[in-house]
N, C-alpha and C. Protein backbone atom coordinates (compact mmCIF):
# COMPACT_ATOMS: atom_id res chain seq x y z
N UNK A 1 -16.95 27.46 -1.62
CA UNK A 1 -17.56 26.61 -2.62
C UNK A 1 -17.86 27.40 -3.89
N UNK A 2 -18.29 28.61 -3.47
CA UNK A 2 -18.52 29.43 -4.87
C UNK A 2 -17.26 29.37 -5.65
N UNK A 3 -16.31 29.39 -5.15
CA UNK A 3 -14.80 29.70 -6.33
C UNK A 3 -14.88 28.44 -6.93
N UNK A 4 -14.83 27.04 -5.84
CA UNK A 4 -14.61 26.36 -6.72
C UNK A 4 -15.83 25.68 -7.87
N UNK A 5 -16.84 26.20 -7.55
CA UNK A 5 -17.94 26.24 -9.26
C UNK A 5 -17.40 26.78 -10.05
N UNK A 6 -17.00 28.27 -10.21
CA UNK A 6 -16.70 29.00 -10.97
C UNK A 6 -15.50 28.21 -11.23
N UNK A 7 -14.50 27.94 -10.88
CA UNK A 7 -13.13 27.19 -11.47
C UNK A 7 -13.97 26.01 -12.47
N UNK A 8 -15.16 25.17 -12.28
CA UNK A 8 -15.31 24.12 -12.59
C UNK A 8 -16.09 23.90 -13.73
N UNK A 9 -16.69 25.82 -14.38
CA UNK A 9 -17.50 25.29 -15.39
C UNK A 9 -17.13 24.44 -16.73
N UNK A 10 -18.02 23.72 -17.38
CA UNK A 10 -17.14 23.28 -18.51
C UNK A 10 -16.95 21.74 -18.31
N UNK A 11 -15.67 21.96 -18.98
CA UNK A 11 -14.82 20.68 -18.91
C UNK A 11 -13.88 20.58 -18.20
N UNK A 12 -13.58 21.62 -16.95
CA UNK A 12 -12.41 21.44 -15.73
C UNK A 12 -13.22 20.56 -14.47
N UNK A 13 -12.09 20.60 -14.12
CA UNK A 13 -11.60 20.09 -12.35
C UNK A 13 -10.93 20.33 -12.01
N UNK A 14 -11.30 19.95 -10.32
CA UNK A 14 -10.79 20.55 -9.67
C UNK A 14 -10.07 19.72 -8.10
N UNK A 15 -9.16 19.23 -7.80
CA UNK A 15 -8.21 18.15 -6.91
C UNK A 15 -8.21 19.27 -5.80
N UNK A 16 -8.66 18.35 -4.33
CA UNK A 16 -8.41 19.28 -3.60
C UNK A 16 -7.98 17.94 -2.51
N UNK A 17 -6.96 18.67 -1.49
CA UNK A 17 -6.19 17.79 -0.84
C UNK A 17 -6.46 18.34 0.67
N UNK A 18 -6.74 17.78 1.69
CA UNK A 18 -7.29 17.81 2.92
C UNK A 18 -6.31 17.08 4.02
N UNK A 19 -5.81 18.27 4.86
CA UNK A 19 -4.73 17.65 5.87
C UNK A 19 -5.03 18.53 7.34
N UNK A 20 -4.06 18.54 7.89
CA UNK A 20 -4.13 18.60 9.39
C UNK A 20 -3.48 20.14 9.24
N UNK A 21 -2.93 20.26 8.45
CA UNK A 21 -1.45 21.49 8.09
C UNK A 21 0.26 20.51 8.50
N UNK A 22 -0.08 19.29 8.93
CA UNK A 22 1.08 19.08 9.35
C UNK A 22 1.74 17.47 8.52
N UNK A 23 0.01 16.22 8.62
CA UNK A 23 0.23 15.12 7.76
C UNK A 23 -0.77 15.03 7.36
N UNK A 24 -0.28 13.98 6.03
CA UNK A 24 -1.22 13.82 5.14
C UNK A 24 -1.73 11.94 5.78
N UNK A 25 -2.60 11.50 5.59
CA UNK A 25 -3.37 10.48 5.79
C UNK A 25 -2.79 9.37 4.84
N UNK A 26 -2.04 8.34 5.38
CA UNK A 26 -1.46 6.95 4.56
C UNK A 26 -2.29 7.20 3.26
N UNK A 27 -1.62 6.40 2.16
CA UNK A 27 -1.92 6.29 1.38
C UNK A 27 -1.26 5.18 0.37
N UNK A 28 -1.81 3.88 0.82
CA UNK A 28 -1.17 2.71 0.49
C UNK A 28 -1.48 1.40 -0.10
N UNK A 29 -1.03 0.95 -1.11
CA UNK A 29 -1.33 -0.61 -1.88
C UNK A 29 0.18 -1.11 -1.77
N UNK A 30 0.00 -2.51 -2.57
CA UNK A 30 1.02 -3.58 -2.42
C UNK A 30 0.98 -3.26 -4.11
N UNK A 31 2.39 -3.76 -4.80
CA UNK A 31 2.61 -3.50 -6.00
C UNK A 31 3.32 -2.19 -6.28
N UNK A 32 3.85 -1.68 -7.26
CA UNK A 32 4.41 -0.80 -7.87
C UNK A 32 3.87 0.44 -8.28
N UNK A 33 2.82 0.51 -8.44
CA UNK A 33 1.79 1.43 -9.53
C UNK A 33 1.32 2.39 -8.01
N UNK A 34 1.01 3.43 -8.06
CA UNK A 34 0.40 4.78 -7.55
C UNK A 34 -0.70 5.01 -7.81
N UNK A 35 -1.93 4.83 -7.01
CA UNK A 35 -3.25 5.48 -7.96
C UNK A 35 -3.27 6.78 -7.61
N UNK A 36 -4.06 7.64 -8.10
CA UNK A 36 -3.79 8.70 -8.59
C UNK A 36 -4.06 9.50 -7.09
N UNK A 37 -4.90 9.43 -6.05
CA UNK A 37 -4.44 10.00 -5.12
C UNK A 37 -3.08 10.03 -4.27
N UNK A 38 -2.09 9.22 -4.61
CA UNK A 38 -1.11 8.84 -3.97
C UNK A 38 -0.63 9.80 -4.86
N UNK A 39 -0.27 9.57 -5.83
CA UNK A 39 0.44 10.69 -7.14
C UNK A 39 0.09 12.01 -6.83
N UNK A 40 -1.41 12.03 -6.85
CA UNK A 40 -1.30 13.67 -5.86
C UNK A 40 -0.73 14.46 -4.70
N UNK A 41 -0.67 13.41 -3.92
CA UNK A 41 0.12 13.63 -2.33
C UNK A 41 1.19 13.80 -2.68
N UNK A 42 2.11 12.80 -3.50
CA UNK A 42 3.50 13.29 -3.51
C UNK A 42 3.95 13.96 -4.20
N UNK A 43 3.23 14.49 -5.12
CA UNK A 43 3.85 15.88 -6.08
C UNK A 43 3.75 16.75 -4.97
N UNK A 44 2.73 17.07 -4.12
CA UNK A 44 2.32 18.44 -3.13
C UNK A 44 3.53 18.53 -3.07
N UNK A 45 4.58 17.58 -2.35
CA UNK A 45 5.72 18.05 -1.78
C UNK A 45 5.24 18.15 -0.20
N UNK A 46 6.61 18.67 0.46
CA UNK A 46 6.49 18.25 2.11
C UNK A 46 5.29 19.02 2.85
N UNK A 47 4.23 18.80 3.36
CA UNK A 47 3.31 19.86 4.39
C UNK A 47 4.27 20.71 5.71
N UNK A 48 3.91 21.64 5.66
CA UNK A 48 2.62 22.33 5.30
C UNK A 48 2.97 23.20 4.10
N UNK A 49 4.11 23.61 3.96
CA UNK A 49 4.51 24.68 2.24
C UNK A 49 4.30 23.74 1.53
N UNK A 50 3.98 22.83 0.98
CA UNK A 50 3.50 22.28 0.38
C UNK A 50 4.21 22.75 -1.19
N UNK A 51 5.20 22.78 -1.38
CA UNK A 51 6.01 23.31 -2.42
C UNK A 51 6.60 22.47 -3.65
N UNK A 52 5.94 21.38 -3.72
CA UNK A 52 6.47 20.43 -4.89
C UNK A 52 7.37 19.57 -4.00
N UNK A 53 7.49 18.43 -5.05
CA UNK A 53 8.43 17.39 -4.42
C UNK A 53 10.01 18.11 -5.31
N UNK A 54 11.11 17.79 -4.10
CA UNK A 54 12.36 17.96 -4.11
C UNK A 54 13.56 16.98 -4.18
N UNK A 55 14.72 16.86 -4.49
CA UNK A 55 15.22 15.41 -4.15
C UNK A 55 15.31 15.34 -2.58
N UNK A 56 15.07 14.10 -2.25
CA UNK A 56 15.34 14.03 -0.89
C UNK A 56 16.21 13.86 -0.25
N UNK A 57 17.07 14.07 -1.37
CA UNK A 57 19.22 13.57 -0.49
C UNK A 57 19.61 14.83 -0.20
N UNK A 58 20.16 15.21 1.07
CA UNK A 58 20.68 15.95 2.06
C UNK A 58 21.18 16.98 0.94
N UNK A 59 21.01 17.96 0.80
CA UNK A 59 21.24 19.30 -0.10
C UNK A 59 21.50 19.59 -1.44
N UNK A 60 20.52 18.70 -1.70
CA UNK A 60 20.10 18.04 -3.34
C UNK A 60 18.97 18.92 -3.10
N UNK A 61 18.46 19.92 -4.20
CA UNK A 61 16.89 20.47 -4.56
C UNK A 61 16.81 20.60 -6.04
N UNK A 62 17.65 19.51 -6.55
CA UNK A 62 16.73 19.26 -7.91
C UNK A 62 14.77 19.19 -7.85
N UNK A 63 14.82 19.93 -8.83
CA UNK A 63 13.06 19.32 -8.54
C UNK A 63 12.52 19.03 -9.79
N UNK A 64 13.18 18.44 -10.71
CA UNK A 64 13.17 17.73 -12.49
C UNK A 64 13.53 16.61 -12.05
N UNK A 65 12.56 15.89 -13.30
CA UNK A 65 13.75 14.03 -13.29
C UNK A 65 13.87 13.52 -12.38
N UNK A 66 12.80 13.60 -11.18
CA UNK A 66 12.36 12.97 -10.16
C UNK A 66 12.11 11.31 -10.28
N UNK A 67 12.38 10.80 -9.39
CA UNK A 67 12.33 9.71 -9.43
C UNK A 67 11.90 8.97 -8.03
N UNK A 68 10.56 8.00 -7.97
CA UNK A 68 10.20 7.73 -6.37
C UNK A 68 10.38 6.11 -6.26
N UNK A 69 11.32 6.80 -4.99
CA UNK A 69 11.98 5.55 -4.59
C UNK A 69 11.69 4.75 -3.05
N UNK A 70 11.81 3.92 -3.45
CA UNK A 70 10.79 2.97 -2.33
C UNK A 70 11.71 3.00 -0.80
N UNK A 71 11.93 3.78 0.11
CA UNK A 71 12.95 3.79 1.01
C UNK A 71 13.39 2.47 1.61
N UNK A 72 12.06 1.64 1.90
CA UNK A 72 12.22 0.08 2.20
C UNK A 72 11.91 -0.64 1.18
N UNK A 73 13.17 -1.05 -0.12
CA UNK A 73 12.79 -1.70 -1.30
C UNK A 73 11.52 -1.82 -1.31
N UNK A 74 11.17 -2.32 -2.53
CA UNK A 74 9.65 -3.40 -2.90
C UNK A 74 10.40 -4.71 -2.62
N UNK A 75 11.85 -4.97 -3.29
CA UNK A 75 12.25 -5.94 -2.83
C UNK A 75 12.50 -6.90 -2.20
N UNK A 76 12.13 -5.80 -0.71
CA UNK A 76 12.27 -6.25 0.53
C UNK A 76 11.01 -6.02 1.13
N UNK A 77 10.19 -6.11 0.29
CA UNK A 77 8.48 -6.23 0.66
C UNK A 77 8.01 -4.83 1.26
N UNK A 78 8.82 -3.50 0.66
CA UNK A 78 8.22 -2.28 1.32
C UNK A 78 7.01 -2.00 0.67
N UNK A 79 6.51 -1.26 1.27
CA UNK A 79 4.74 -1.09 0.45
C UNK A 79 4.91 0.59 -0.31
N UNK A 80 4.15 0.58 -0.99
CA UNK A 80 4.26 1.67 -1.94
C UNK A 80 3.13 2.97 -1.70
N UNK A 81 3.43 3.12 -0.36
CA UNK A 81 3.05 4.17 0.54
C UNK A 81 3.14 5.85 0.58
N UNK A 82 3.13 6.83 0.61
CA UNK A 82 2.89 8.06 1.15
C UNK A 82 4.25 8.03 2.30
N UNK A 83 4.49 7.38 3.30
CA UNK A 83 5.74 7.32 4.00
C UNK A 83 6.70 6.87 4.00
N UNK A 84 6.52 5.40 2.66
CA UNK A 84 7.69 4.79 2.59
C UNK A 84 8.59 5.13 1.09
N UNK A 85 7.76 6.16 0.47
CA UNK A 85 8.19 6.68 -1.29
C UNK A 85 8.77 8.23 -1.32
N UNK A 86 10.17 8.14 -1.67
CA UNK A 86 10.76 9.93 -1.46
C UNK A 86 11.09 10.07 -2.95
N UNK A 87 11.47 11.50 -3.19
CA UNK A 87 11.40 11.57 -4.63
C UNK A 87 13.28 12.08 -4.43
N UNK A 88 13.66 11.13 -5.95
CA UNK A 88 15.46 11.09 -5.89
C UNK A 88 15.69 11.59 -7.19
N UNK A 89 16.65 12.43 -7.27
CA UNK A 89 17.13 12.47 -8.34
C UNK A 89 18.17 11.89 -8.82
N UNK A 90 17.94 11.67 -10.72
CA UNK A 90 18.65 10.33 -11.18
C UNK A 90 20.13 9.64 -10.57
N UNK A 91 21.12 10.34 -9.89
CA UNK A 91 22.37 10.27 -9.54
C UNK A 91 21.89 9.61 -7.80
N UNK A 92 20.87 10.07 -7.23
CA UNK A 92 20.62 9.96 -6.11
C UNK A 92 19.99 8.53 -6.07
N UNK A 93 19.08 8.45 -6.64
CA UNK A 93 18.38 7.09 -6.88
C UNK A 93 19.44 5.80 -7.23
N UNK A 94 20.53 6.50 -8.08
CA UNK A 94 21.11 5.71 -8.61
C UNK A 94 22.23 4.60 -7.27
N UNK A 95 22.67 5.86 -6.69
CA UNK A 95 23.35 5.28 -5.13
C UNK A 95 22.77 4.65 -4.34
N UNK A 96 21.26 5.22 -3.96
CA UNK A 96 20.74 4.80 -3.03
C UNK A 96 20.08 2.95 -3.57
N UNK A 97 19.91 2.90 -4.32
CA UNK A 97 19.98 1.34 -5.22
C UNK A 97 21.11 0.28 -4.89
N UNK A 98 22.03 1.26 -5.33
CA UNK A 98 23.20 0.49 -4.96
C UNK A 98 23.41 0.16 -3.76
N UNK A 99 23.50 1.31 -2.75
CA UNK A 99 23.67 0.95 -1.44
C UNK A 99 22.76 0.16 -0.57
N UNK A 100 21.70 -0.02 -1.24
CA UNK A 100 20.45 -1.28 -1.01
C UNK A 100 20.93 -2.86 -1.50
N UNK A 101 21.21 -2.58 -2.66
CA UNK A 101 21.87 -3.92 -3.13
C UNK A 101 23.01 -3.77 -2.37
N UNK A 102 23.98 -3.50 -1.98
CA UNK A 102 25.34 -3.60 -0.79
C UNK A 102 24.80 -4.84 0.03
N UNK A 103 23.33 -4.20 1.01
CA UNK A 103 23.13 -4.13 2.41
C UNK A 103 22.48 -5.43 2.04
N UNK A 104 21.87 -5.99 1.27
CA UNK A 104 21.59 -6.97 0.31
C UNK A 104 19.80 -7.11 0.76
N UNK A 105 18.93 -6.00 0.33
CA UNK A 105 18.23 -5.27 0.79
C UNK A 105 16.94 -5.77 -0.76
N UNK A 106 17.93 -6.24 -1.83
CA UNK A 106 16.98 -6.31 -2.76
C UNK A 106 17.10 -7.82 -3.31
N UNK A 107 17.41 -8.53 -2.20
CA UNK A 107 17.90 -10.20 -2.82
C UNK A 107 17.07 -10.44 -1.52
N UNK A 108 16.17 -10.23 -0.33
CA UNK A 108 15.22 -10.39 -0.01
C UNK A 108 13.86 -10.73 0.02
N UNK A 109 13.40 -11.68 0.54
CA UNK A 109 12.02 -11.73 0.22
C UNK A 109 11.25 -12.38 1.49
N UNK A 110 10.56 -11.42 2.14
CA UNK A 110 10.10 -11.21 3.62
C UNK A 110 8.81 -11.66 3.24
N UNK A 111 7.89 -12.16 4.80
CA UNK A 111 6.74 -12.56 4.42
C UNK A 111 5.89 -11.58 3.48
N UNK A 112 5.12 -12.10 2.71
CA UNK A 112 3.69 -11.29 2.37
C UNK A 112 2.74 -10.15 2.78
């Protein structure tokens, strides 16, 4: 606790994120928008290195120009969760869209 006073005199702060070492605790609304603890969780990147978010397509490690993408559309009534949001980069996002609209994944509309 002493460090983090000393980090805090002034006009700082200080975000501190609390896990198991292994998961992080849901973190979920309906709608589009992220409040800001959700935005914190997914920048961390994966636990426990906790190293920033990466693209999440198979040997993609862009880690710019991120983009979070809803794995189970919103379309298709996915919730805008901590488990259901991976971060894509623009080319990646761009397929994985498409291949949602294919599967017809975003012309859906599941109960409430």
């Amino acid at each position: 606790m002493a460090v983090a006073r000393d980090l805090i005199e002034g006009d700082a702060f200080v975000k501190a994120v609390l896990h198991d070492g292994v998961d992080i605790a849901t973190v979920a609304h309906l709608g589009r928008s992220k409040k800001a603890e959700l935005r914190t969780a997914l920048a961390l990147g994966q636990p426990p290195a906790f190293e920033g978010a990466t693209c999440a397509a198979p040997g993609c490690e862009r880690r710019h120009g991120l983009q979070w993408d809803h794995i189970d559309p919103l379309a298709n009534r996915g919730p805008t969760s901590y488990h259901n949001l991976q971060p894509l980069c623009r080319p990646h996002h761009t397929a994985k869209t498409e291949h949602d609209r294919q599967a017809g994944l975003l012309d859906r509309r599941g109960p409430p």
